[in-house]
PDB file of N, CA and C in Angstrom:
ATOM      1  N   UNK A   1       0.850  -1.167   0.000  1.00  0.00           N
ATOM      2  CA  UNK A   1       0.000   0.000   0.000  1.00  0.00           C
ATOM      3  C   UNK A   1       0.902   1.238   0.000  1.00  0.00           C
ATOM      4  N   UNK A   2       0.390   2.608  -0.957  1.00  0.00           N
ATOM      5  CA  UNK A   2       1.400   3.429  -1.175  1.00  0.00           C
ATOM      6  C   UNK A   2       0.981   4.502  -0.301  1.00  0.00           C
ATOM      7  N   UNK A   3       1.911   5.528  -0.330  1.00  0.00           N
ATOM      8  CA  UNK A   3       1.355   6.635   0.740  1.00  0.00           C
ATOM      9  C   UNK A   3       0.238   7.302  -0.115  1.00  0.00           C
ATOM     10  N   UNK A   4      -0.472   7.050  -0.997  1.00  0.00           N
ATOM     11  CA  UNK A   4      -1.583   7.581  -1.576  1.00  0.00           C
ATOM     12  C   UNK A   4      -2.837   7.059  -0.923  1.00  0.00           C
ATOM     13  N   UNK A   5      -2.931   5.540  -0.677  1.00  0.00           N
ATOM     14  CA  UNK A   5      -3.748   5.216  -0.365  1.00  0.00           C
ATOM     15  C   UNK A   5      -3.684   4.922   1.179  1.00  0.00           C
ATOM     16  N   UNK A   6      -2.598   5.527   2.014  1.00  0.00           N
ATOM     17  CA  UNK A   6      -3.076   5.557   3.398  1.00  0.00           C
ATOM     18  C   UNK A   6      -3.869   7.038   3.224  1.00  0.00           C
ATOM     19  N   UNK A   7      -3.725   8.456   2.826  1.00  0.00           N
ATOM     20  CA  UNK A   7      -4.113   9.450   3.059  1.00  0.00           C
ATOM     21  C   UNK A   7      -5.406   8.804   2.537  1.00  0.00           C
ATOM     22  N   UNK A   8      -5.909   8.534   1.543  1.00  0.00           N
ATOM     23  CA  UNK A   8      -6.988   8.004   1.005  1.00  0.00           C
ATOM     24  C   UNK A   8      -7.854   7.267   2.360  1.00  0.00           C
ATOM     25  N   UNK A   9      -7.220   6.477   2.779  1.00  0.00           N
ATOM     26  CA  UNK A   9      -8.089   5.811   3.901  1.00  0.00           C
ATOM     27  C   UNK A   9      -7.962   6.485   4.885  1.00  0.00           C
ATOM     28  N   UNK A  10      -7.205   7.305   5.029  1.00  0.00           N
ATOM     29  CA  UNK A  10      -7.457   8.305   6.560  1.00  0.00           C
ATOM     30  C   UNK A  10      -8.501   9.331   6.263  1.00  0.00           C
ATOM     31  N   UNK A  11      -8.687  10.214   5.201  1.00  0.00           N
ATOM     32  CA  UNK A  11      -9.637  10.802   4.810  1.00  0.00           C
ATOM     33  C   UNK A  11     -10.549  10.414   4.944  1.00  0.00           C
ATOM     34  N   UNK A  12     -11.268   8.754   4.242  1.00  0.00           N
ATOM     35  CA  UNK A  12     -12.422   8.453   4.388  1.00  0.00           C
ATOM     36  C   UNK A  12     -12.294   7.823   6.069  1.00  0.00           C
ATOM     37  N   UNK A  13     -12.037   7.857   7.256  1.00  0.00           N
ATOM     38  CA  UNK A  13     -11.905   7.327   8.256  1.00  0.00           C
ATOM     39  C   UNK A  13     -12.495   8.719   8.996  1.00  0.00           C
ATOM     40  N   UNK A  14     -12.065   9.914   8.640  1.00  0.00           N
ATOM     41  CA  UNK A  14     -12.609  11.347   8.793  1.00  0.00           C
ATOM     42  C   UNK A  14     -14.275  11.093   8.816  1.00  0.00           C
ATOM     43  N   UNK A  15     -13.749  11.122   7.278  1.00  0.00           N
ATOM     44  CA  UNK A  15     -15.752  11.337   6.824  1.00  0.00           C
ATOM     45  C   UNK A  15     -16.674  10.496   7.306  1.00  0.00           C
ATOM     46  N   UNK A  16     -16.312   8.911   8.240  1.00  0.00           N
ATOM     47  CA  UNK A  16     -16.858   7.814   8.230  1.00  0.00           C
ATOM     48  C   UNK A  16     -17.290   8.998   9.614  1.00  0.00           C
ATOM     49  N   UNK A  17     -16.306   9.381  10.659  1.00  0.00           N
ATOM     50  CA  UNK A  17     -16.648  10.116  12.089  1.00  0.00           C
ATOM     51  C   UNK A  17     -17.754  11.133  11.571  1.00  0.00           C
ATOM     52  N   UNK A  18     -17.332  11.885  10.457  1.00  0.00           N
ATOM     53  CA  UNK A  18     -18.302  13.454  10.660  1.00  0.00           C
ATOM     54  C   UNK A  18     -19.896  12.437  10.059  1.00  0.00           C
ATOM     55  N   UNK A  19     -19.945  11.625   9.606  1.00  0.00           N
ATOM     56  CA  UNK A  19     -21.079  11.127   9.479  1.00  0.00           C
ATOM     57  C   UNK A  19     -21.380  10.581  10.227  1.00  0.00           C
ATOM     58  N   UNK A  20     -20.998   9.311  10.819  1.00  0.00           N
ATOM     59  CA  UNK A  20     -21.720   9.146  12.472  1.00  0.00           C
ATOM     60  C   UNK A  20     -21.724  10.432  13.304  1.00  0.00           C
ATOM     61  N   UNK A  21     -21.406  10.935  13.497  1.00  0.00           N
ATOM     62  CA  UNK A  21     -21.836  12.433  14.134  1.00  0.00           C
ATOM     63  C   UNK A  21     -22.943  12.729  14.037  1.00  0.00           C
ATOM     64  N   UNK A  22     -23.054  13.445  12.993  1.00  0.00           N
ATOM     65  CA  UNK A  22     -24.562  13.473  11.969  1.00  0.00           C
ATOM     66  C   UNK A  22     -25.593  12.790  12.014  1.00  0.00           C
ATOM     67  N   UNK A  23     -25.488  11.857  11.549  1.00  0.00           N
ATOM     68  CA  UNK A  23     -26.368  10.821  12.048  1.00  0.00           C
ATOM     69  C   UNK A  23     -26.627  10.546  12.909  1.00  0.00           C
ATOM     70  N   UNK A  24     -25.951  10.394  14.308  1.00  0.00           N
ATOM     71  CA  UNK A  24     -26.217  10.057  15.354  1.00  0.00           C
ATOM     72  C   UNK A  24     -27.036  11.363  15.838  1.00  0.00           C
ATOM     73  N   UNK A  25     -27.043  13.203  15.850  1.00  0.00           N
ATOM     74  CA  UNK A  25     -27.861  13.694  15.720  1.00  0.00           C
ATOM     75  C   UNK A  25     -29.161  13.657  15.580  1.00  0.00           C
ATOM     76  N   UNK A  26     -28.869  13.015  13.866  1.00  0.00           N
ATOM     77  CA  UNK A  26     -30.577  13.281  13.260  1.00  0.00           C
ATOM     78  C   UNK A  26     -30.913  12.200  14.101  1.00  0.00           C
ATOM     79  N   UNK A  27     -30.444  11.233  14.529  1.00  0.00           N
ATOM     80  CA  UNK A  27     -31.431   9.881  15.094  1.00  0.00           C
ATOM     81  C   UNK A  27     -32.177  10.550  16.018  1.00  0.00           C
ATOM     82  N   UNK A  28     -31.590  11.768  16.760  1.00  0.00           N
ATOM     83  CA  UNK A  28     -32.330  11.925  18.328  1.00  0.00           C
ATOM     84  C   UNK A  28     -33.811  13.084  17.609  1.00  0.00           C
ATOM     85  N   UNK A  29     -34.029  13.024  16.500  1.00  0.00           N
ATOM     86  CA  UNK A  29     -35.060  13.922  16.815  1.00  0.00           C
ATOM     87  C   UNK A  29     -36.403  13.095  16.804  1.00  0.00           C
ATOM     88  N   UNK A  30     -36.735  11.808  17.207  1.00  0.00           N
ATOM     89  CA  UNK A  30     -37.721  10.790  17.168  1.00  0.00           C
ATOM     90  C   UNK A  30     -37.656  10.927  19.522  1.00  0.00           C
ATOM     91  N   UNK A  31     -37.035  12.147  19.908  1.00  0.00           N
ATOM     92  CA  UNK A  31     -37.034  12.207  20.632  1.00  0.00           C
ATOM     93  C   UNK A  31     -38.140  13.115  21.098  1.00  0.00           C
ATOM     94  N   UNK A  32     -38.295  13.760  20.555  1.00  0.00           N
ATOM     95  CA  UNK A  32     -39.974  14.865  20.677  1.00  0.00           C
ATOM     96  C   UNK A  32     -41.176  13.654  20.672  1.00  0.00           C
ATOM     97  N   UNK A  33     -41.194  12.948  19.651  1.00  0.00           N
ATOM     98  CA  UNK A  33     -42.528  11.899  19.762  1.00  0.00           C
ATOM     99  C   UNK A  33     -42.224  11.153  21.529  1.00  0.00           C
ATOM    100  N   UNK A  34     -40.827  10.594  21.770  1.00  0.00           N
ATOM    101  CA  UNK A  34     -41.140   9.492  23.080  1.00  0.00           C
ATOM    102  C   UNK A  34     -41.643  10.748  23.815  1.00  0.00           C
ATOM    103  N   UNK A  35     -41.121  12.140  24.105  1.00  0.00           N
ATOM    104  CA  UNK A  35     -41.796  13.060  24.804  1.00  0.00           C
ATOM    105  C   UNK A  35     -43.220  13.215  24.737  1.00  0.00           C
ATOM    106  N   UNK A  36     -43.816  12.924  23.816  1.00  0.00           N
ATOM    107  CA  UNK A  36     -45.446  13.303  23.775  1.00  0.00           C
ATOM    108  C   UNK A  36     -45.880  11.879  23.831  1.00  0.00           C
ATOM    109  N   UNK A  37     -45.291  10.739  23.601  1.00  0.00           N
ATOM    110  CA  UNK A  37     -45.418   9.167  23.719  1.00  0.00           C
ATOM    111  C   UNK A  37     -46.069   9.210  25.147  1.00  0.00           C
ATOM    112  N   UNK A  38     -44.863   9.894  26.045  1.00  0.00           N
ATOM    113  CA  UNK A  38     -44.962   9.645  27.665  1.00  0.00           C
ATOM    114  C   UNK A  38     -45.708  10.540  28.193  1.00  0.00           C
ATOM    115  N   UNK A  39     -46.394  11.449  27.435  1.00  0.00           N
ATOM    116  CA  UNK A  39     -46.912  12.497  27.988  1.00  0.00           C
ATOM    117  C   UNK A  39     -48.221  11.892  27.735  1.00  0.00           C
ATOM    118  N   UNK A  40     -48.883  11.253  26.899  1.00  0.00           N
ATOM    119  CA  UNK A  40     -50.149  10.583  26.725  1.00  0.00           C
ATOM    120  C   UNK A  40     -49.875   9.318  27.493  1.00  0.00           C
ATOM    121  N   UNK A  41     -49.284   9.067  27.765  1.00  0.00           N
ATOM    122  CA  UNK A  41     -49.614   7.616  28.705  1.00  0.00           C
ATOM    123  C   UNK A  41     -49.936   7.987  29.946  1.00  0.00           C
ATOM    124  N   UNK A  42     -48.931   8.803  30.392  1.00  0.00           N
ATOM    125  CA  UNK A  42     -48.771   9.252  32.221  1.00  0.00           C
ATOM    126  C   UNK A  42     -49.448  10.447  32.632  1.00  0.00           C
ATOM    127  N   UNK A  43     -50.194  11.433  31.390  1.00  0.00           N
ATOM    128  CA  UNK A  43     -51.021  12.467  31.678  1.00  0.00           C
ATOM    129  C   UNK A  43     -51.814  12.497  30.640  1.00  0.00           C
ATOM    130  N   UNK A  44     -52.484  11.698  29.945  1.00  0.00           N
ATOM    131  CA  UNK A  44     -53.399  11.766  29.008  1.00  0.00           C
ATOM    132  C   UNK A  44     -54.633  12.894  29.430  1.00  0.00           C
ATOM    133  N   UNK A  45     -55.259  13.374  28.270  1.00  0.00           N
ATOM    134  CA  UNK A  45     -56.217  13.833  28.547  1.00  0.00           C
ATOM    135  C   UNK A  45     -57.606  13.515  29.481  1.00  0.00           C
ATOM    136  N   UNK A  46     -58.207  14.566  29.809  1.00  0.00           N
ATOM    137  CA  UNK A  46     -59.548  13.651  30.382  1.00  0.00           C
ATOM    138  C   UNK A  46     -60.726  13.095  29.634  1.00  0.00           C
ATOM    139  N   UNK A  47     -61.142  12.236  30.218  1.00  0.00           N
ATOM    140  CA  UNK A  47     -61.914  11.474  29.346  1.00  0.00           C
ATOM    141  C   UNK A  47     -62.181  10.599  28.451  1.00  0.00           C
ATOM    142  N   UNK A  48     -60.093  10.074  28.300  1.00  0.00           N
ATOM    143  CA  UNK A  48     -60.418   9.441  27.150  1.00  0.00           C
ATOM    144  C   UNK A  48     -58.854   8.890  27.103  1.00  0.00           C
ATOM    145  N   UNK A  49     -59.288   7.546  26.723  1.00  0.00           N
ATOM    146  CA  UNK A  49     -58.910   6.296  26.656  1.00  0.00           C
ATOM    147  C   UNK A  49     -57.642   6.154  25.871  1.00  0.00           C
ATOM    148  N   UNK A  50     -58.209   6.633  24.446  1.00  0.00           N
ATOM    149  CA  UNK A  50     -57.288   6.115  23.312  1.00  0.00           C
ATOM    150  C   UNK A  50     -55.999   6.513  23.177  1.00  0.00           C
ATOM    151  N   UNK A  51     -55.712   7.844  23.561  1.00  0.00           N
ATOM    152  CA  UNK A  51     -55.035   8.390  23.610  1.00  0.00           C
ATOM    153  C   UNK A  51     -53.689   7.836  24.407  1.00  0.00           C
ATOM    154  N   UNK A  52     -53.686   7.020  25.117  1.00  0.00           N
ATOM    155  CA  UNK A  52     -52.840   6.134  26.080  1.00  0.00           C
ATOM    156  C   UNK A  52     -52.438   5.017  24.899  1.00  0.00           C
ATOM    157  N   UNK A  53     -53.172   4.203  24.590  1.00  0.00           N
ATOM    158  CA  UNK A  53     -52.527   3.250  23.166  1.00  0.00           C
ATOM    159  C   UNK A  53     -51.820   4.432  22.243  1.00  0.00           C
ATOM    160  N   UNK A  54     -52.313   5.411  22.307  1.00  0.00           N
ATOM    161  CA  UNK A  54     -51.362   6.343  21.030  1.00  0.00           C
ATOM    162  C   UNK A  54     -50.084   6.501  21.682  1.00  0.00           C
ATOM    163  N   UNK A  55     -50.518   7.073  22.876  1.00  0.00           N
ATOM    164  CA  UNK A  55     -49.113   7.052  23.413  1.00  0.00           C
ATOM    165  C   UNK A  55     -48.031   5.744  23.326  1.00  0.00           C
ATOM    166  N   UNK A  56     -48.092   4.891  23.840  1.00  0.00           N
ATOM    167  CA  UNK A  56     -47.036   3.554  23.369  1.00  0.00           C
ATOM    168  C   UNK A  56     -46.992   3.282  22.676  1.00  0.00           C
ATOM    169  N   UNK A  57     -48.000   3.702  21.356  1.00  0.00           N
ATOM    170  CA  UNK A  57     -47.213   3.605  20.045  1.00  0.00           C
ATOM    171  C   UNK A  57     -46.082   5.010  19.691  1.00  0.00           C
ATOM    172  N   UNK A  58     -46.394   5.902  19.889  1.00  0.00           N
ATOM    173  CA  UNK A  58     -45.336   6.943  20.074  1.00  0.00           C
ATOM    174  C   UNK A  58     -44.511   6.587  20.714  1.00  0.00           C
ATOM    175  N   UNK A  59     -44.235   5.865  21.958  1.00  0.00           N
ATOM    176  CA  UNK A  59     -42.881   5.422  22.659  1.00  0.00           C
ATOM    177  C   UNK A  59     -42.260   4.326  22.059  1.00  0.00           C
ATOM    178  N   UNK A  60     -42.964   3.249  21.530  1.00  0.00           N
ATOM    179  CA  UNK A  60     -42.732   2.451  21.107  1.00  0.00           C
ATOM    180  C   UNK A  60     -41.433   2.903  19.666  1.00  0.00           C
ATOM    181  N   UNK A  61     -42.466   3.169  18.636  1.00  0.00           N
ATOM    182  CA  UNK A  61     -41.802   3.552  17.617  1.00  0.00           C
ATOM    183  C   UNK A  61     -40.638   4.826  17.596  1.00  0.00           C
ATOM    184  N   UNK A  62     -40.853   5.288  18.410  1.00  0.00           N
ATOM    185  CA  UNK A  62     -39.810   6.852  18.981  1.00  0.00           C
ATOM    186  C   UNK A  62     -38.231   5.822  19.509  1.00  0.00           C
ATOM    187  N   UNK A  63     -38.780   4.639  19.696  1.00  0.00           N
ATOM    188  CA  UNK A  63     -37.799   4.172  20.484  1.00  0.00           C
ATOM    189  C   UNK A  63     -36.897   3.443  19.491  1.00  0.00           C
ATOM    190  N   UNK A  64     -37.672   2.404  18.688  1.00  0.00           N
ATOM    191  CA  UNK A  64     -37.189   1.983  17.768  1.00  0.00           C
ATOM    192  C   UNK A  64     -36.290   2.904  16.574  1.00  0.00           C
ATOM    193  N   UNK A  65     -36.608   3.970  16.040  1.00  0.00           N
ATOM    194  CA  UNK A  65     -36.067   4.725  15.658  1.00  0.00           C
ATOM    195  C   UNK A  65     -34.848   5.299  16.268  1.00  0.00           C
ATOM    196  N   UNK A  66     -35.240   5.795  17.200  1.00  0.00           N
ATOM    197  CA  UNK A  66     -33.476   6.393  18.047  1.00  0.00           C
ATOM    198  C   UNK A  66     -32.379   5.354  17.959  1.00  0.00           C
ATOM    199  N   UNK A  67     -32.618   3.828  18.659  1.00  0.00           N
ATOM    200  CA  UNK A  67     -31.532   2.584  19.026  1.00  0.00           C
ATOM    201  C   UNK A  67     -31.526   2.135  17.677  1.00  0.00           C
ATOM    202  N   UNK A  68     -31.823   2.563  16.794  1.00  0.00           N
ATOM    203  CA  UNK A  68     -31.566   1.766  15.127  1.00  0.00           C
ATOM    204  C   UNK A  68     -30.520   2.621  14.639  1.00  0.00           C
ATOM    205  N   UNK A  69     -30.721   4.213  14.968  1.00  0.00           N
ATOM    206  CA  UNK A  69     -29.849   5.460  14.335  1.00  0.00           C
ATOM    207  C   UNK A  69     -28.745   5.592  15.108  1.00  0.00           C
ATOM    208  N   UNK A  70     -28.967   5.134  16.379  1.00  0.00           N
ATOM    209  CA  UNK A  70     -27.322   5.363  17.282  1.00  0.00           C
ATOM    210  C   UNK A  70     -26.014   4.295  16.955  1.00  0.00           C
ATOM    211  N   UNK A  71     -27.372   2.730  16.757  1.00  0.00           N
ATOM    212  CA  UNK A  71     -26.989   1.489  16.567  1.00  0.00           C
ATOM    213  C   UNK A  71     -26.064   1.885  14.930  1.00  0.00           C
ATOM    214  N   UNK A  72     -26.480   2.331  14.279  1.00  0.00           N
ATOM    215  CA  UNK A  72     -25.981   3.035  12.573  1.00  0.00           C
ATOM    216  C   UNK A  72     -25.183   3.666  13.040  1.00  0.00           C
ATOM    217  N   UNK A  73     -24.933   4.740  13.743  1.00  0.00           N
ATOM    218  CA  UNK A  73     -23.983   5.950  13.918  1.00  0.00           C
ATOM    219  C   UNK A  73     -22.680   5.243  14.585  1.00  0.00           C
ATOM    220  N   UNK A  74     -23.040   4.323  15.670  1.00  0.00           N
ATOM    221  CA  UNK A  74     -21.970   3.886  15.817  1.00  0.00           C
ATOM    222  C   UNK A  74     -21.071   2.738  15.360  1.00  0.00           C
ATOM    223  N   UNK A  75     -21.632   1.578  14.749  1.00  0.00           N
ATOM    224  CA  UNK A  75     -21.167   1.097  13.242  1.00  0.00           C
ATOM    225  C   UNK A  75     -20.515   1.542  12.323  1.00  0.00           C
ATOM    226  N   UNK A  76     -21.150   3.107  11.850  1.00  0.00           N
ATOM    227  CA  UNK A  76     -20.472   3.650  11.586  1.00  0.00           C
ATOM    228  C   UNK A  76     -18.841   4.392  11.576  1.00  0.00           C
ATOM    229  N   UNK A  77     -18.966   4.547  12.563  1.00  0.00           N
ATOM    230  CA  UNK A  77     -17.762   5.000  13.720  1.00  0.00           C
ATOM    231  C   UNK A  77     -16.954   3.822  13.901  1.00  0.00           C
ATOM    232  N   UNK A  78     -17.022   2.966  14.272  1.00  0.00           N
ATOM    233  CA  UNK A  78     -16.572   1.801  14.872  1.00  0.00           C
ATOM    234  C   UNK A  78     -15.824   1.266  12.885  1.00  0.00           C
ATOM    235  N   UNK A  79     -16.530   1.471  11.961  1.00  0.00           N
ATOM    236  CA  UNK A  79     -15.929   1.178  10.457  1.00  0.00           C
ATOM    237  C   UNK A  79     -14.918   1.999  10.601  1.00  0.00           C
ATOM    238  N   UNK A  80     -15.016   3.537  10.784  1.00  0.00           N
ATOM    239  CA  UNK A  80     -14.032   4.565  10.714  1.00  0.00           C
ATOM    240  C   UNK A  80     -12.911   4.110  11.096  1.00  0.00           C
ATOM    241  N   UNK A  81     -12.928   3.907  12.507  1.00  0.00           N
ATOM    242  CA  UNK A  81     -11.603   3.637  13.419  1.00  0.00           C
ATOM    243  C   UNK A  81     -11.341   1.574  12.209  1.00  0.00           C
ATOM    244  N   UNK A  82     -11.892   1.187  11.887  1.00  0.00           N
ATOM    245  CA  UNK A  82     -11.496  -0.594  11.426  1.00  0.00           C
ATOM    246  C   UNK A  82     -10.575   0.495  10.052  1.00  0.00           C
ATOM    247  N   UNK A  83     -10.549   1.425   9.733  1.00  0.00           N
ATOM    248  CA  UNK A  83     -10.054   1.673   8.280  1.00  0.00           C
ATOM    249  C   UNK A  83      -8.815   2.866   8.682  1.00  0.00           C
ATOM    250  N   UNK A  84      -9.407   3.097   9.518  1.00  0.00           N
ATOM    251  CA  UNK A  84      -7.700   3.558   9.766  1.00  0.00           C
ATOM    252  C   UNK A  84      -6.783   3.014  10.234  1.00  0.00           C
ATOM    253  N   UNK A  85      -6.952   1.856  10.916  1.00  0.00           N
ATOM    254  CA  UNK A  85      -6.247   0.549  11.226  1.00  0.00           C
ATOM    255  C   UNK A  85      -5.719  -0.161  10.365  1.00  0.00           C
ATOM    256  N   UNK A  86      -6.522   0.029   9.425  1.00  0.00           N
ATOM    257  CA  UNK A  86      -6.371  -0.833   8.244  1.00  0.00           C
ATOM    258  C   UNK A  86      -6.628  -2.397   8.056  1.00  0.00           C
ATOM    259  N   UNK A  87      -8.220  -2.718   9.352  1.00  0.00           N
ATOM    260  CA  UNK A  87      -8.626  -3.979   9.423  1.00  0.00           C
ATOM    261  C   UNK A  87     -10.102  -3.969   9.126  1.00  0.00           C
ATOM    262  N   UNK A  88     -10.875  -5.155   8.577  1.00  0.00           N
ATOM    263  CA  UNK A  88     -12.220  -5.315   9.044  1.00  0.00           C
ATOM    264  C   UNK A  88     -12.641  -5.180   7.590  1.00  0.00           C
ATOM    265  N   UNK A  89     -11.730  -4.787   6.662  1.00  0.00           N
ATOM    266  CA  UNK A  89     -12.235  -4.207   5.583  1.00  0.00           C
ATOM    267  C   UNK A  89     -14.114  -4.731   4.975  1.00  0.00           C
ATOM    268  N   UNK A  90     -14.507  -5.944   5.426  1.00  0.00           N
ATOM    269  CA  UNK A  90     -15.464  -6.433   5.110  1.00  0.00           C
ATOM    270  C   UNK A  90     -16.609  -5.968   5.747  1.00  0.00           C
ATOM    271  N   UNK A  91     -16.126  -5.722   6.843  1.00  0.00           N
ATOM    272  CA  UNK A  91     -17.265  -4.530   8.304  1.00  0.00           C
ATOM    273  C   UNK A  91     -17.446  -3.740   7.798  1.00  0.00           C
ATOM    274  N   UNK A  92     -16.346  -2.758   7.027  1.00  0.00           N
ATOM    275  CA  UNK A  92     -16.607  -1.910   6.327  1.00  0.00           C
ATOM    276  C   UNK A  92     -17.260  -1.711   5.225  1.00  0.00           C
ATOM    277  N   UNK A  93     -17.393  -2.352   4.565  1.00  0.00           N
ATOM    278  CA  UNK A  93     -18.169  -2.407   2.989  1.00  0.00           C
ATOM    279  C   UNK A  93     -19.896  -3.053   3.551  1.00  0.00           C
ATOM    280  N   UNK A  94     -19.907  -3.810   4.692  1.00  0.00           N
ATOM    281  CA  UNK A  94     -21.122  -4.226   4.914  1.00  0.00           C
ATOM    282  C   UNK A  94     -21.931  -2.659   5.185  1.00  0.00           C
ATOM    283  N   UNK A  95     -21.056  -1.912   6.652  1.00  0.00           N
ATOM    284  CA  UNK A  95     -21.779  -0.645   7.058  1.00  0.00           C
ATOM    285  C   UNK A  95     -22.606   0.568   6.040  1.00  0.00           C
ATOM    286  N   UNK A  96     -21.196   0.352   4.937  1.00  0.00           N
ATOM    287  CA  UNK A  96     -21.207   1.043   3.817  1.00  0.00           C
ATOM    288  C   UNK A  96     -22.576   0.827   2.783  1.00  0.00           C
ATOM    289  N   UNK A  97     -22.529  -0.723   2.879  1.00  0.00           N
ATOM    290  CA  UNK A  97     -24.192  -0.932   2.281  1.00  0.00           C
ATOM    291  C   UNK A  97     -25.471  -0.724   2.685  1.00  0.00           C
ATOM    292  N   UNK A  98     -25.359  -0.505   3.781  1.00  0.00           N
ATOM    293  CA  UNK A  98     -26.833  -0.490   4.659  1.00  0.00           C
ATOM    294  C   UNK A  98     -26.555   1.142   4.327  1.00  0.00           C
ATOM    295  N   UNK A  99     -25.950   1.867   4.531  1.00  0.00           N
ATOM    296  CA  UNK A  99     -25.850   3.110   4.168  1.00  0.00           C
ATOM    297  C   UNK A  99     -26.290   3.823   2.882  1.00  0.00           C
ATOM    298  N   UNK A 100     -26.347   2.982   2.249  1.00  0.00           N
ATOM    299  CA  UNK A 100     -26.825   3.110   0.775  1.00  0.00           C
ATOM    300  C   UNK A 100     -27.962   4.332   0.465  1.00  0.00           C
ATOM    301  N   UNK A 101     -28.256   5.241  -0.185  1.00  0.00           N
ATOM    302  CA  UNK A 101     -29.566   5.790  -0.241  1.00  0.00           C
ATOM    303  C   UNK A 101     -30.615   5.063  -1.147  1.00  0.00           C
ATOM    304  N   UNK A 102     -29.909   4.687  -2.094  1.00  0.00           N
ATOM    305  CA  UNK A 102     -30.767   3.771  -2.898  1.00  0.00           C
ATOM    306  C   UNK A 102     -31.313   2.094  -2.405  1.00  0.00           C
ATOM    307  N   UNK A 103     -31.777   2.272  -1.430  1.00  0.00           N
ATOM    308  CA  UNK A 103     -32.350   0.623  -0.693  1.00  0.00           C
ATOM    309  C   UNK A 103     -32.882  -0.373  -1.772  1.00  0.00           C
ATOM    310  N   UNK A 104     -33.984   0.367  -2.445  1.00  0.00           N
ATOM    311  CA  UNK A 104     -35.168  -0.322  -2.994  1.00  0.00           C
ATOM    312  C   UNK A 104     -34.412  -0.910  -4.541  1.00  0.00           C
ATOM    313  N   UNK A 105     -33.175  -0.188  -4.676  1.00  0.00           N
ATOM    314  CA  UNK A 105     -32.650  -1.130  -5.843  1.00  0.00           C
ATOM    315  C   UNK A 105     -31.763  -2.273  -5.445  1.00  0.00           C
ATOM    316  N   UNK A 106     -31.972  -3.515  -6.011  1.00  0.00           N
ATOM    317  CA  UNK A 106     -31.128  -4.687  -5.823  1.00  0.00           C
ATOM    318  C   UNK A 106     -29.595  -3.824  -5.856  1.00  0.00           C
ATOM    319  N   UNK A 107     -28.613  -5.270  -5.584  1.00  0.00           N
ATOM    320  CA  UNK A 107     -27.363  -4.945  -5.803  1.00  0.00           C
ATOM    321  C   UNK A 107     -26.935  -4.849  -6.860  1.00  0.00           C
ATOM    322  N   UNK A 108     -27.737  -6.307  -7.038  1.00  0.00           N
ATOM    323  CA  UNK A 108     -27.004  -6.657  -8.677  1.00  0.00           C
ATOM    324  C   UNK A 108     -27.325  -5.597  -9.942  1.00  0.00           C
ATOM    325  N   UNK A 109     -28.380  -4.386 -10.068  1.00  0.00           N
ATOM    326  CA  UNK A 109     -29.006  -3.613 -10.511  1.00  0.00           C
ATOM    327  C   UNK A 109     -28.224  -2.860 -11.200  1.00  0.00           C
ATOM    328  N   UNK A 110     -27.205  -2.204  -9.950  1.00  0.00           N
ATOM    329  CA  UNK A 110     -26.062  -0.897 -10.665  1.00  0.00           C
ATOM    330  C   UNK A 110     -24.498  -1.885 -11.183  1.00  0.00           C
ATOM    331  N   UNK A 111     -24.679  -2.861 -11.103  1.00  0.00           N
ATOM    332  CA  UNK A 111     -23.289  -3.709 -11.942  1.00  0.00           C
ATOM    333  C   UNK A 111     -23.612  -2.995 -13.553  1.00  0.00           C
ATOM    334  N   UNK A 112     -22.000  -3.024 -13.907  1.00  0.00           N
ATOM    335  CA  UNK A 112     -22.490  -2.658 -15.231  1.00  0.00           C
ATOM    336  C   UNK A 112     -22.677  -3.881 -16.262  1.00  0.00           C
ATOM    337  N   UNK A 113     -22.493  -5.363 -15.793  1.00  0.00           N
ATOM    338  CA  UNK A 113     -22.520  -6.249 -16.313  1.00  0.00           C
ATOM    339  C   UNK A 113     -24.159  -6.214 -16.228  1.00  0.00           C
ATOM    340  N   UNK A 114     -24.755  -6.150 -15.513  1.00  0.00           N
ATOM    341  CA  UNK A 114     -26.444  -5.615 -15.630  1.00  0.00           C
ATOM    342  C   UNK A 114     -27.558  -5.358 -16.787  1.00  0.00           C
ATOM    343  N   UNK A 115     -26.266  -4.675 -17.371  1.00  0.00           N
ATOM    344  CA  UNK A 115     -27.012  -3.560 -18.779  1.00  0.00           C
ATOM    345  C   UNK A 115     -26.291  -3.939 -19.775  1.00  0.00           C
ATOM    346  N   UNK A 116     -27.555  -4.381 -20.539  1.00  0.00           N
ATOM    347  CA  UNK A 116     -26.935  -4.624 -22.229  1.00  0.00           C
ATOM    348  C   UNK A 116     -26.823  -3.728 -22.917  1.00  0.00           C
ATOM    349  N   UNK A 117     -26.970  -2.468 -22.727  1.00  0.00           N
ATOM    350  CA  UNK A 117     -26.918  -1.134 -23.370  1.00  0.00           C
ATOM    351  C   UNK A 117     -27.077  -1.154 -24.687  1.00  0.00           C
ATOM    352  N   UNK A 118     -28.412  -2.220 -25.377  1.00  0.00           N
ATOM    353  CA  UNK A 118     -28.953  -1.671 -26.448  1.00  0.00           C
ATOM    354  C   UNK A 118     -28.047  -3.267 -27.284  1.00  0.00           C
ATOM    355  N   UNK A 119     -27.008  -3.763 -26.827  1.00  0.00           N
ATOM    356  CA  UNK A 119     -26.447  -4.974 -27.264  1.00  0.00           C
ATOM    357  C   UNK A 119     -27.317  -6.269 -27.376  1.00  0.00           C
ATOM    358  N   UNK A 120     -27.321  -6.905 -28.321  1.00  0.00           N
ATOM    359  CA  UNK A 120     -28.261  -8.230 -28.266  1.00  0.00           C
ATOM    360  C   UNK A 120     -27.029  -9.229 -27.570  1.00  0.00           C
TER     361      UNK A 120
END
């Protein structure tokens, strides 16, 4: 490995941190719902019932959301530090996939072996 591609992997070992950062952020804003989650369970309105099942579904799902985005952020992080080490490389490319923005397309989709580009 040349000194090109350690700066190369220290850079992306950077960007792997400022994005778990980030992310780990945006995860906490499913933190306003467990607030109104717990606020309908333990002080619901008067008179009425339903509002308590709304609530644990607001805690519920408020919850699931946060421990999925921290659980990501720090995966994340935890890839960062495997690549500046220069181990795990496979941890890394897994994190890297779930990261994906494009979910709903297969893998095999963006290969360019994929596309016949008009070739019989």
């Amino acid at each position: 490995m040349n000194e090109t591609d350690r700066e190369h992997l220290r850079l992306l070992s950077i960007f792997h941190y400022v994005v778990a950062g980030v992310l780990a952020l945006f995860a906490c804003v499913p933190i306003i719902h467990l607030g109104v989650g717990f606020f309908l369970i333990f002080a619901p309105p008067q008179g009425e019932a339903a509002p308590r099942a709304l609530g644990v579904f607001f805690v519920v799902l408020a919850s699931i959301l946060i421990l999925s985005g921290w659980t990501l952020a720090a995966c994340l992080a935890f890839a960062g530090r495997c690549l500046a080490a220069h181990r795990r490389y496979t941890f890394c490319m897994v994190v890297g996939d779930r990261l994906r923005l494009r979910r709903w397309e297969p893998s095999w989709a963006s290969s360019p072996s994929s596309c016949s580009c008009g070739r019989a």
